[in-house]
C-alpha atoms as a PDB file:
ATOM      1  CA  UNK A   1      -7.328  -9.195  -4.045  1.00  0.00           C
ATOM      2  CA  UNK A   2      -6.035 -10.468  -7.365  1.00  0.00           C
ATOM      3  CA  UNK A   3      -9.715 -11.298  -8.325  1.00  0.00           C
ATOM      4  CA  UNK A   4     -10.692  -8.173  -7.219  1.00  0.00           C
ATOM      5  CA  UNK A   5      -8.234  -6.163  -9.320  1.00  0.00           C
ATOM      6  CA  UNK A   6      -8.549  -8.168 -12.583  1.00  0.00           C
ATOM      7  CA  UNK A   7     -12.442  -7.509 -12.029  1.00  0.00           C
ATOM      8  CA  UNK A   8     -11.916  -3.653 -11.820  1.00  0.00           C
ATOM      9  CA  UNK A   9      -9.026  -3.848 -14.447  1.00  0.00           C
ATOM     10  CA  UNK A  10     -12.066  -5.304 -16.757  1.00  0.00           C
ATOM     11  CA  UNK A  11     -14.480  -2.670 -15.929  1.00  0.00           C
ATOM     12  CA  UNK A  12     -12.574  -0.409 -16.411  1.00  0.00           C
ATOM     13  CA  UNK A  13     -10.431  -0.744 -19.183  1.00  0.00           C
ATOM     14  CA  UNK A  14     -12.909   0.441 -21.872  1.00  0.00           C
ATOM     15  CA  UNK A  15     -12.872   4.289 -20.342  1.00  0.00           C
ATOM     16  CA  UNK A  16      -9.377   5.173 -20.254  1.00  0.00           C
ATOM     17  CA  UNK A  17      -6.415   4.983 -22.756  1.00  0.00           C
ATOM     18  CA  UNK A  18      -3.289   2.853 -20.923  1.00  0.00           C
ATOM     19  CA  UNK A  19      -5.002   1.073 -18.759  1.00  0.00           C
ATOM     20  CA  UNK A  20      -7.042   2.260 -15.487  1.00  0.00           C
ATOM     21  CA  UNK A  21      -5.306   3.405 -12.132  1.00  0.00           C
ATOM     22  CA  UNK A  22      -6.540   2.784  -8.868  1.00  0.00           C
ATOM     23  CA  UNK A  23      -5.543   2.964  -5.110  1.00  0.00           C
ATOM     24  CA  UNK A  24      -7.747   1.023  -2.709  1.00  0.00           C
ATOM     25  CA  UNK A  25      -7.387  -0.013   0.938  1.00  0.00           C
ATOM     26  CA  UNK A  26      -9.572  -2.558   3.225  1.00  0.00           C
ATOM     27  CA  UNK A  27      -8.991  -3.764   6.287  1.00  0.00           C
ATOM     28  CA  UNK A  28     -10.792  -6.409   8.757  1.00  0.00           C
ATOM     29  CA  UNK A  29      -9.405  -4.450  11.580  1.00  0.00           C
ATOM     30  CA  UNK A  30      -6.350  -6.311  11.982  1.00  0.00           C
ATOM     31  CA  UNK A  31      -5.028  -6.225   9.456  1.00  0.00           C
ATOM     32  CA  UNK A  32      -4.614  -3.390   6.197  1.00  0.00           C
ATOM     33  CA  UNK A  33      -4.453  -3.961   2.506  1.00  0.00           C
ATOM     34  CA  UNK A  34      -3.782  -1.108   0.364  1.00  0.00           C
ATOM     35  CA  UNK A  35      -3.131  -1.585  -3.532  1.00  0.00           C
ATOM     36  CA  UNK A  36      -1.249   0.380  -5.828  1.00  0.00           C
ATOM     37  CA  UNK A  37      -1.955   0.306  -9.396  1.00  0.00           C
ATOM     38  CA  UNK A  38      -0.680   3.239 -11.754  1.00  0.00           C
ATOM     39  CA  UNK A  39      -1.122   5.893  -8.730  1.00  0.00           C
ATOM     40  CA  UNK A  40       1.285   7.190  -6.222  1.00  0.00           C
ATOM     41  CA  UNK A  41       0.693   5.204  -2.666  1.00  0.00           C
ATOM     42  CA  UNK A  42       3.309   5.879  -0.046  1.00  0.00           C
ATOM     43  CA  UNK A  43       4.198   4.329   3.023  1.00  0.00           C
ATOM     44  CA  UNK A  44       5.822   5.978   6.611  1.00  0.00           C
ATOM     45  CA  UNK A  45       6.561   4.289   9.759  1.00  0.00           C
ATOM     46  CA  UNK A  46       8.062   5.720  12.462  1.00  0.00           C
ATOM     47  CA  UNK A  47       9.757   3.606  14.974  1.00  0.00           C
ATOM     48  CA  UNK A  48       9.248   2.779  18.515  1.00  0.00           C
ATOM     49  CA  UNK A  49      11.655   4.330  20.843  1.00  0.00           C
ATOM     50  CA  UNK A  50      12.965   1.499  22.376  1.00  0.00           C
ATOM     51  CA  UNK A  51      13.160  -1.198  19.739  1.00  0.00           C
ATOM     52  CA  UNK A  52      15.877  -1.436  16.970  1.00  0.00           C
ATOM     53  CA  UNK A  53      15.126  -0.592  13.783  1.00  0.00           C
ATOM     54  CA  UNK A  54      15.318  -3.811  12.000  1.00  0.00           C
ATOM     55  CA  UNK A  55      12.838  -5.262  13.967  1.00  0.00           C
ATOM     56  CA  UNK A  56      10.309  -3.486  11.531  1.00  0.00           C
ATOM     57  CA  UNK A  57       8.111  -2.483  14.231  1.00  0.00           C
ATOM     58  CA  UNK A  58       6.664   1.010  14.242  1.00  0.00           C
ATOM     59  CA  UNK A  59       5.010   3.407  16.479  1.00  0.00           C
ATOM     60  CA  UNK A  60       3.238   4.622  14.014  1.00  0.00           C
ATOM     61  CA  UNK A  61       2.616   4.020  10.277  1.00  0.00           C
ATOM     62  CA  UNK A  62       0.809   5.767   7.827  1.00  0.00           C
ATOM     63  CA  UNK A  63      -0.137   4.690   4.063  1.00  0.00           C
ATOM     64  CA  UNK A  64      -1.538   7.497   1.939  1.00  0.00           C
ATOM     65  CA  UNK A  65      -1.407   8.608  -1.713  1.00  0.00           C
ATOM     66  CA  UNK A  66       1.339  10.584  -0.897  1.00  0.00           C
ATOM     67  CA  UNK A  67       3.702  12.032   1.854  1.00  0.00           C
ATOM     68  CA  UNK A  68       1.546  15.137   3.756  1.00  0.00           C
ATOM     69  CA  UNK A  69       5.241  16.116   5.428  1.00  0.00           C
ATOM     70  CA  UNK A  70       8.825  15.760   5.291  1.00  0.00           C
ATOM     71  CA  UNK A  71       9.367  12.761   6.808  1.00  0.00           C
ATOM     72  CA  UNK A  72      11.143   9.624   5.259  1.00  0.00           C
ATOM     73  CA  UNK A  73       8.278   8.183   3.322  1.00  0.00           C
ATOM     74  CA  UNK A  74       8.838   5.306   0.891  1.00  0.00           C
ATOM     75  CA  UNK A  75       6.764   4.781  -2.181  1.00  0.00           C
ATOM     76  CA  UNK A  76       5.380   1.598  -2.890  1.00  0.00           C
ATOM     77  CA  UNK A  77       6.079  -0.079  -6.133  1.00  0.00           C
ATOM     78  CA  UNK A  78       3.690  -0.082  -9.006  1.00  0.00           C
ATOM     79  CA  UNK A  79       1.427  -2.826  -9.007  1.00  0.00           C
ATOM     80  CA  UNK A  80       1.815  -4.073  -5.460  1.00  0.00           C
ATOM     81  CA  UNK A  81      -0.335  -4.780  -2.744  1.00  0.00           C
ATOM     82  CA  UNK A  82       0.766  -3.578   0.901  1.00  0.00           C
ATOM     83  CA  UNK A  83       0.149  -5.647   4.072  1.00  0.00           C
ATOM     84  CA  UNK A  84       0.161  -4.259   7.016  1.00  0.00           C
ATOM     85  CA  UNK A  85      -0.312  -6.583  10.428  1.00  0.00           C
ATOM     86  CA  UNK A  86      -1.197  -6.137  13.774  1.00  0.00           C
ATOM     87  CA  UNK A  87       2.521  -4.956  14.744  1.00  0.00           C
ATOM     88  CA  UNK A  88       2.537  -2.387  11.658  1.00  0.00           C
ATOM     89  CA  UNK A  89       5.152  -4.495  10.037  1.00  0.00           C
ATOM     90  CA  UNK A  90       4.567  -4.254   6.586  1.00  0.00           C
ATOM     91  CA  UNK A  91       4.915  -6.847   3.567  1.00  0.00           C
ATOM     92  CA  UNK A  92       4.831  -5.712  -0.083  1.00  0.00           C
ATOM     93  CA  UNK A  93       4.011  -8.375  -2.390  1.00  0.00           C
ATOM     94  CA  UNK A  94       4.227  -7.184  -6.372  1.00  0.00           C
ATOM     95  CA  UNK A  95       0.761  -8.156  -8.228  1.00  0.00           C
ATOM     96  CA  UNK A  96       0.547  -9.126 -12.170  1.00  0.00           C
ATOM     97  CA  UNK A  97      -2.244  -8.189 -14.213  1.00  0.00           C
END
């Protein structure tokens, strides 16, 4: 993903003043990536009913540029990629340029 972003970074950088902005997201089906870099990206997950909350485990989780309701989304950091597994437990990791 790093690759990927320095490659658009590259491209890029020549048509906009400070740097581009992106939000991307692939997935193999298992598994979601979504990167945030200069954009708004937001994150909800709503937990199952019978599990405790620290588990991390959701019912449902969305990831989207930002929040379509009032529930208790959580932005993710600038510059971060998002991984989301199998269980919807989700991982931020922060990316350099």
């Amino acid at each position: 993903m790093t690759d990927v972003i320095n490659f658009l970074n590259t491209i890029a950088a020549p048509l906009k003043q400070g740097g581009p902005t992106m939000n991307f997201m692939t997935s193999n089906g298992r598994i979601l990536l979504a990167v945030r870099w200069g954009k708004p990206l937001s994150i909800l997950q709503r937990p199952k009913e019978n599990h405790l909350p620290a588990t991390g485990v959701a019912d449902a989780l969305f990831v989207a540029s930002e929040p379509f309701d009032d529930d208790a989304w959580k932005e993710a950091p600038d510059r971060s990629l998002v991984i989301v597994d199998a269980l919807a437990s989700v991982q931020i990791v922060r990316l350099e340029n």
